[in-house]
Protein backbone atom coordinates (compact mmCIF):
# COMPACT_ATOMS: atom_id res chain seq x y z
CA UNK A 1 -24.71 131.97 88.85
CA UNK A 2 -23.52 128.80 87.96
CA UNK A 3 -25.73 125.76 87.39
CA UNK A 4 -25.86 123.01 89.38
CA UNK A 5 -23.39 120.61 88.58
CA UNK A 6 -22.14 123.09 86.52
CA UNK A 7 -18.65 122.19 88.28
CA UNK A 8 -17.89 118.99 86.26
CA UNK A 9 -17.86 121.15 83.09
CA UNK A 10 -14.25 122.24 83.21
CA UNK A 11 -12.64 119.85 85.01
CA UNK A 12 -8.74 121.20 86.05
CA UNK A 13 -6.10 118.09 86.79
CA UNK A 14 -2.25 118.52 87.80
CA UNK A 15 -0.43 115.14 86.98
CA UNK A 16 2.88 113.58 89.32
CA UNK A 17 5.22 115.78 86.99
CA UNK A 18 3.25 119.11 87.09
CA UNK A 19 1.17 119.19 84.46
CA UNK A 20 -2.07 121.10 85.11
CA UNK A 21 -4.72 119.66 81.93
CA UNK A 22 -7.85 121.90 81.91
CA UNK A 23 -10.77 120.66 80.40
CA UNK A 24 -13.94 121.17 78.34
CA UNK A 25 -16.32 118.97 79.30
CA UNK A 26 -19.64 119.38 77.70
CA UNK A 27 -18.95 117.29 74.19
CA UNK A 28 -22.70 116.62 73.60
CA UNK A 29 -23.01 120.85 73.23
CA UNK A 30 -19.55 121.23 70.97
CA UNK A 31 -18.11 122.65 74.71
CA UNK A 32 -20.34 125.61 73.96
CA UNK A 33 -19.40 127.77 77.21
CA UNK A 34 -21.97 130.27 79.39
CA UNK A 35 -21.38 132.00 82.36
CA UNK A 36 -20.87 129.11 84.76
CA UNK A 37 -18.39 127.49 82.58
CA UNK A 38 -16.60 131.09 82.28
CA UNK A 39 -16.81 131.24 85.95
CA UNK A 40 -15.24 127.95 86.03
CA UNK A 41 -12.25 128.67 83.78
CA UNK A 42 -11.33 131.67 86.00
CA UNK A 43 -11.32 129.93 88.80
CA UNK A 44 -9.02 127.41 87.51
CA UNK A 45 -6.82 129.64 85.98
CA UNK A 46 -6.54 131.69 88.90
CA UNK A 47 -5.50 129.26 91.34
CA UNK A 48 -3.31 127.38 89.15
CA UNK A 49 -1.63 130.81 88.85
CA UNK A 50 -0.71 130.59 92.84
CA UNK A 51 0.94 126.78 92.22
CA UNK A 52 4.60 126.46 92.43
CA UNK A 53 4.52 122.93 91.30
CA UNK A 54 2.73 122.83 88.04
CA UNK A 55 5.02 123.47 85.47
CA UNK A 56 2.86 123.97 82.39
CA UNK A 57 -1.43 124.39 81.46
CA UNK A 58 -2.92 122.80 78.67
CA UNK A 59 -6.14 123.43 77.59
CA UNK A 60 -7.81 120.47 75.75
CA UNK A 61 -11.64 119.78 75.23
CA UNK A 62 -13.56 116.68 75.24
CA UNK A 63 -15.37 115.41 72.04
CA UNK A 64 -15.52 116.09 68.09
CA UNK A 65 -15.27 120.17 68.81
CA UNK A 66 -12.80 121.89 71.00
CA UNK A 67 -15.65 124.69 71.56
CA UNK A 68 -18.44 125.92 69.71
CA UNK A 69 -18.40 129.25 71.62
CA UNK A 70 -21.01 131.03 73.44
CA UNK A 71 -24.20 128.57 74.37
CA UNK A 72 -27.23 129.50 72.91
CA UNK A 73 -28.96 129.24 75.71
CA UNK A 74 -26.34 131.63 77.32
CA UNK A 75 -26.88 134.03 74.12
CA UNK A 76 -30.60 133.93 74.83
CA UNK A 77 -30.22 135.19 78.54
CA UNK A 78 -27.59 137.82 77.28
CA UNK A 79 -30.33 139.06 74.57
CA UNK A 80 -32.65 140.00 77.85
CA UNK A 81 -30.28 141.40 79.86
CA UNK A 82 -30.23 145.43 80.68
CA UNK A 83 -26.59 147.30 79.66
CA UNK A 84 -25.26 146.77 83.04
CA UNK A 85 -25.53 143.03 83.50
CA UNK A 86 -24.41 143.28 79.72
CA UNK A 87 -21.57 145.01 80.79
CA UNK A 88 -20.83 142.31 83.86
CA UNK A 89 -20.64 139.85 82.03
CA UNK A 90 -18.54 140.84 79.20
CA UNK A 91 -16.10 141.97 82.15
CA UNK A 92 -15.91 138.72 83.59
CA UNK A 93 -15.24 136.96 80.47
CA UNK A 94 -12.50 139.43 79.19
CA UNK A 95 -11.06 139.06 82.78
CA UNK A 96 -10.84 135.26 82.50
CA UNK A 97 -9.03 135.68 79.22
CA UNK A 98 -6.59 137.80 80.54
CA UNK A 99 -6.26 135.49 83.62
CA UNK A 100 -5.37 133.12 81.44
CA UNK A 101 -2.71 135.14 79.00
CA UNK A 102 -0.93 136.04 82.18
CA UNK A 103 -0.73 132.80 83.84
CA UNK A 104 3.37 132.41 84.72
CA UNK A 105 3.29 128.85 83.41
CA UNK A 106 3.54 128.14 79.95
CA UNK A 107 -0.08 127.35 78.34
CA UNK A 108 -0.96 125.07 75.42
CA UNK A 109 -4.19 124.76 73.64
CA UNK A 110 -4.53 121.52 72.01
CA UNK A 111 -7.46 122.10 69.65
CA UNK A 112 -8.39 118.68 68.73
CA UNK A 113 -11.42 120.18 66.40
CA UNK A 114 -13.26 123.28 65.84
CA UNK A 115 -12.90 126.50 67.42
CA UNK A 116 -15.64 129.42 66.73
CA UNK A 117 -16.04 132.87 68.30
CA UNK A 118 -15.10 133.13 72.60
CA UNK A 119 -12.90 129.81 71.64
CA UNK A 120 -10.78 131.51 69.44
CA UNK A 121 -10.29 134.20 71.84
CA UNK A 122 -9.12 130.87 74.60
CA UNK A 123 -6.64 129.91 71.97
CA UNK A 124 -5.00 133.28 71.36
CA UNK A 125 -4.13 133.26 74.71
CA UNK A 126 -2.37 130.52 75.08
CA UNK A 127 1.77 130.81 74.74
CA UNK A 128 1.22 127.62 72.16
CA UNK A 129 -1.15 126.34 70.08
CA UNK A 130 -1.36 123.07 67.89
CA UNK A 131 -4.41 121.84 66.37
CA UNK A 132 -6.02 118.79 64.45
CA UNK A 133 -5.64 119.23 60.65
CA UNK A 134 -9.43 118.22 61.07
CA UNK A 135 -10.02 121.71 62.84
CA UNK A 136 -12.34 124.83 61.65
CA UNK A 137 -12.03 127.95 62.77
CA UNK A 138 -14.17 131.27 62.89
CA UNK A 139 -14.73 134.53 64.15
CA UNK A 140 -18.50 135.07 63.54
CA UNK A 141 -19.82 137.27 65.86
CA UNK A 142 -20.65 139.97 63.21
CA UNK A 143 -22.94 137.43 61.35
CA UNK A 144 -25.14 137.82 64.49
CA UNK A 145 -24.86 141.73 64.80
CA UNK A 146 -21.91 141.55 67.51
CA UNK A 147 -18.32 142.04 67.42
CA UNK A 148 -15.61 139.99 68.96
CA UNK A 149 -14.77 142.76 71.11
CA UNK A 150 -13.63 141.02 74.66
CA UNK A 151 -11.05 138.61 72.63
CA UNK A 152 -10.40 140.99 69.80
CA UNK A 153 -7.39 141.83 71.33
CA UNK A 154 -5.86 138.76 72.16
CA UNK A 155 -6.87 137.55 68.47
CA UNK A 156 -5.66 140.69 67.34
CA UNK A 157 -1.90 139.89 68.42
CA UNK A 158 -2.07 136.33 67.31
CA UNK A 159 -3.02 137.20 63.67
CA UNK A 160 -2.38 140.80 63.22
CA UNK A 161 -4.78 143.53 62.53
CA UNK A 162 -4.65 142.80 58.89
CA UNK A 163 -6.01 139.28 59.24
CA UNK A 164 -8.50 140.77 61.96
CA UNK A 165 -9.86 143.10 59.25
CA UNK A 166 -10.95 140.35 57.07
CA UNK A 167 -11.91 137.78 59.44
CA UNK A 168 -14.02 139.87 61.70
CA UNK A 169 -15.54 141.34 59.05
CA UNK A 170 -16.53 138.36 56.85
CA UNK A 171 -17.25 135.76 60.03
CA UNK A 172 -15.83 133.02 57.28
CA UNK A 173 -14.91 129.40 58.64
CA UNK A 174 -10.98 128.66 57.97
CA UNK A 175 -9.11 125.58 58.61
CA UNK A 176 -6.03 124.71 60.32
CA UNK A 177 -3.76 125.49 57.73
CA UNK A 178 -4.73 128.83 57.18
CA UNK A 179 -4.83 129.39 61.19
CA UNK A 180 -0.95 128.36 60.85
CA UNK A 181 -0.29 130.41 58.07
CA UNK A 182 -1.74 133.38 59.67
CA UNK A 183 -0.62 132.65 63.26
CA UNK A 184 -3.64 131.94 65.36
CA UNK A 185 -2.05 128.61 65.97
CA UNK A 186 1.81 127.37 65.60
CA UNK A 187 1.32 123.76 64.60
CA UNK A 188 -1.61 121.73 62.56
CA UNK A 189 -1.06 117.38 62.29
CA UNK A 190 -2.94 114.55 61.91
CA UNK A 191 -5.26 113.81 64.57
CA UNK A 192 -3.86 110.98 65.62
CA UNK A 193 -0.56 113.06 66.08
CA UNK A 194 -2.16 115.28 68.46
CA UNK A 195 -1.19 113.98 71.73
CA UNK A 196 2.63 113.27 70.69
CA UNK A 197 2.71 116.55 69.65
CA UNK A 198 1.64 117.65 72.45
CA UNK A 199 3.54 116.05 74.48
CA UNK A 200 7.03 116.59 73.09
CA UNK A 201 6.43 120.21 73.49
CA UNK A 202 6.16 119.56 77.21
CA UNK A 203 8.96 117.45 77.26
CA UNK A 204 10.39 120.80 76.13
CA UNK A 205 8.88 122.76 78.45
CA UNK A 206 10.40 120.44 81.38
CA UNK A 207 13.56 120.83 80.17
CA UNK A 208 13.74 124.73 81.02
CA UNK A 209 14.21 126.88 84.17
CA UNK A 210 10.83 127.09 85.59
CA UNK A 211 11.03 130.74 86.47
CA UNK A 212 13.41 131.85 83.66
CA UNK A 213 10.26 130.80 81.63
CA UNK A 214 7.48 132.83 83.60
CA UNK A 215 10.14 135.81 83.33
CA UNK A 216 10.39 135.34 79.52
CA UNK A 217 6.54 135.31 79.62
CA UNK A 218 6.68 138.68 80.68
CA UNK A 219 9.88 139.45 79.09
CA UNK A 220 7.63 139.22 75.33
CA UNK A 221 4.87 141.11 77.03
CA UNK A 222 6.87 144.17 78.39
CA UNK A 223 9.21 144.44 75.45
CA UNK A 224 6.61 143.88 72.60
CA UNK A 225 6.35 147.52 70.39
CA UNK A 226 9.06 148.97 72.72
CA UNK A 227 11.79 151.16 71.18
CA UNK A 228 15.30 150.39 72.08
CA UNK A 229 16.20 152.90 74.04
CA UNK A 230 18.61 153.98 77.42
CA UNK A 231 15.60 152.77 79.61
CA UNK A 232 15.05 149.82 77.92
CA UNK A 233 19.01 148.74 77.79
CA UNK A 234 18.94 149.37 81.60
CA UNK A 235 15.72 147.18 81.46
CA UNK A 236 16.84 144.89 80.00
CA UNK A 237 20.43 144.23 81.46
CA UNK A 238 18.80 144.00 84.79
CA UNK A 239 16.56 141.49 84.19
CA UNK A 240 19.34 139.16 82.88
CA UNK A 241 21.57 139.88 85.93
CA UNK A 242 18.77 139.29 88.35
CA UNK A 243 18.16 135.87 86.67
CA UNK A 244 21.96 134.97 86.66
CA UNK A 245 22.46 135.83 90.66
CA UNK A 246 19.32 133.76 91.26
CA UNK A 247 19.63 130.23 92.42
CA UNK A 248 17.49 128.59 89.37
CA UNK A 249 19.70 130.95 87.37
CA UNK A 250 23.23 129.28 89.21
CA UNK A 251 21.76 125.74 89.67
CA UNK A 252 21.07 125.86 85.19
CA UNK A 253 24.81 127.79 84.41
CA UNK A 254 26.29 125.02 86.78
CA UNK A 255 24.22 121.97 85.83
CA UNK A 256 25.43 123.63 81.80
CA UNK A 257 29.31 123.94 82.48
CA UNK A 258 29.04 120.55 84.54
CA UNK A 259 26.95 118.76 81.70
CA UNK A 260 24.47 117.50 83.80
CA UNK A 261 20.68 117.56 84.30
CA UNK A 262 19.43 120.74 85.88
CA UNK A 263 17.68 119.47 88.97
CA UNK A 264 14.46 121.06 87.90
CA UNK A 265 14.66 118.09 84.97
CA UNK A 266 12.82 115.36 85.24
CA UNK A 267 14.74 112.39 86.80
CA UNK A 268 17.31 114.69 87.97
CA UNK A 269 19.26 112.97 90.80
CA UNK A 270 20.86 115.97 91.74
C-alpha cells in the first residue's frame, strides 16, 4: 500500500508542447524507491501510455542522486515477507519496468547523479540516456546476497551479457564514462550541460513523425536477433507500406518534397 502522501513522490507533468517530465521526488533519501513509489511510476507510465498528445517521457530526479535504489526501509519489510508477497512484489516492479520499456513515446533518462541497483534497471529502459559526468553507477545487489534479477534483463540488453558478467558479479561502482563506453547510457557532459543536452535531443524528437517513432520503437524490438528471412522480408515491407499509405506517413513525404515543416513540427502553420 502506498503511504500517505506517498503521491507527491513521483510527480508526472506534460508541458504546452507535449512533454511528459516524470519525477523523483524524495532528494533527502537519494530517491531511494519502495513499493508506493513503484506503484507510482506504473501508474504514470501507464496512463501516459494512453496520451496522444505527449510526444516524449523523460525521467529526471530531484537532488544530488538520481536514485539510490531500493529504500531500506522497503528492504527491511521485503526481509519479513513470506515467498508469495516476495513474489508480488518483485512482479509488480518488473511489470513497471516493462511498462515503461514499452511506452510508444520516446523516453529519456536524464541521470543528473548516481544510479545504484532498481535505478539502473529505470535507465536501461529508457530509448535514451545521458548522464552528469558527476554520475556513479552500480549493480550491487549480490553484495547483499541478491541478484538483479527483475532488471537483469533490461540491463542485460543495454550492456551486453559480457559486461553483465562482471558487473553483477563484482557489485563495483563505475562512472559515467565507463557507463558510455559500455552502453548503459549514450551520452555523459558536464553538469551544467545537462539540461541543453537534454533538450536538443527533444528538439529532435519533435522534429519526427510521432507514430513513425512509436512504430520504430517496436520496429528495434521485433526485429532485434531475428534472421533475415522470407517472413521477415514480408515483415518488413509491410510495415513500411502501411506507414507510407498512412496520413502522418503522406502529410511527412509531402511536407519533404514541398520543403516545408511537417505539421506535427512545432510552429507548423500548416
Amino acid at each position: 500500500m502506498m503511504n500517505s502522501g506517498s503521491e507527491s513522490l513521483v510527480s508526472c507533468q506534460v508541458d504546452a508542447q507535449g512533454i511528459a517530465r516524470v519525477c523523483l521526488n524524495r532528494p533527502e533519501k537519494h530517491n531511494a524507491f519502495d513499493d508506493g513509489m513503484i506503484a507510482l511510476m506504473q501508474s504514470h507510465f501507464s496512463h501516459l501510455a494512453e496520451r496522444d498528445d505527449v510526444r516524449a517521457v523523460i525521467l529526471e530526479a530531484e537532488g544530488k542522486s538520481f536514485s539510490a535504489g531500493a529504500d531500506l526501509a522497503y528492504m527491511k519489510r521485503m526481509a519479513e515477507f513470506d515467498y508469495g508477497h516476495n513474489l508480488d512484489d518483485a512482479r509488480a516492479l518488473a511489470t513497471m519496468l516493462q511498462t515503461l520499456k514499452t511506452l510508444p513515446q520516446p523516453t529519456i533518462a536524464k541521470v543528473q547523479g548516481n544510479a545504484f541497483g532498481g535505478a539502473v534497471g529505470l535507465i536501461s529502459c529508457c530509448d535514451i540516456a545521458i548522464a552528469s559526468d558527476r554520475a556513479l553507477f552500480g549493480l550491487t545487489e549480490t553484495r547483499i546476497g541478491l541478484i538483479p534479477a527483475t532488471i537483469g534483463p533490461h540491463v542485460i540488453e543495454a550492456m551486453g551479457p559480457r559486461w553483465a558478467r562482471r558487473l553483477f558479479l563484482t557489485a563495483e561502482r563505475f562512472d559515467a564514462h565507463r557507463a558510455r563506453d559500455i552502453q548503459l547510457i549514450h551520452e555523459c557532459c558536464d553538469v551544467d550541460e545537462l539540461d541543453s543536452t537534454v533538450d536538443d535531443i527533444v528538439k529532435a524528437l519533435l522534429s519526427n513523425g510521432p507514430l513513425a517513432m512509436g512504430a520504430a520503437k517496436v520496429l528495434v524490438r521485433d526485429l532485434t536477433g531475428k534472421a533475415v528471412d522470407a517472413h521477415l522480408i514480408d515483415d518488413t515491407s509491410a510495415r513500411i507500406a502501411h506507414l507510407r499509405v498512412s496520413e502522418e506517413g503522406q502529410e511527412g513525404l509531402q511536407a519533404f518534397l514541398q520543403k516545408r515543416p511537417a505539421n506535427w513540427t512545432p510552429g507548423s502553420k500548416h
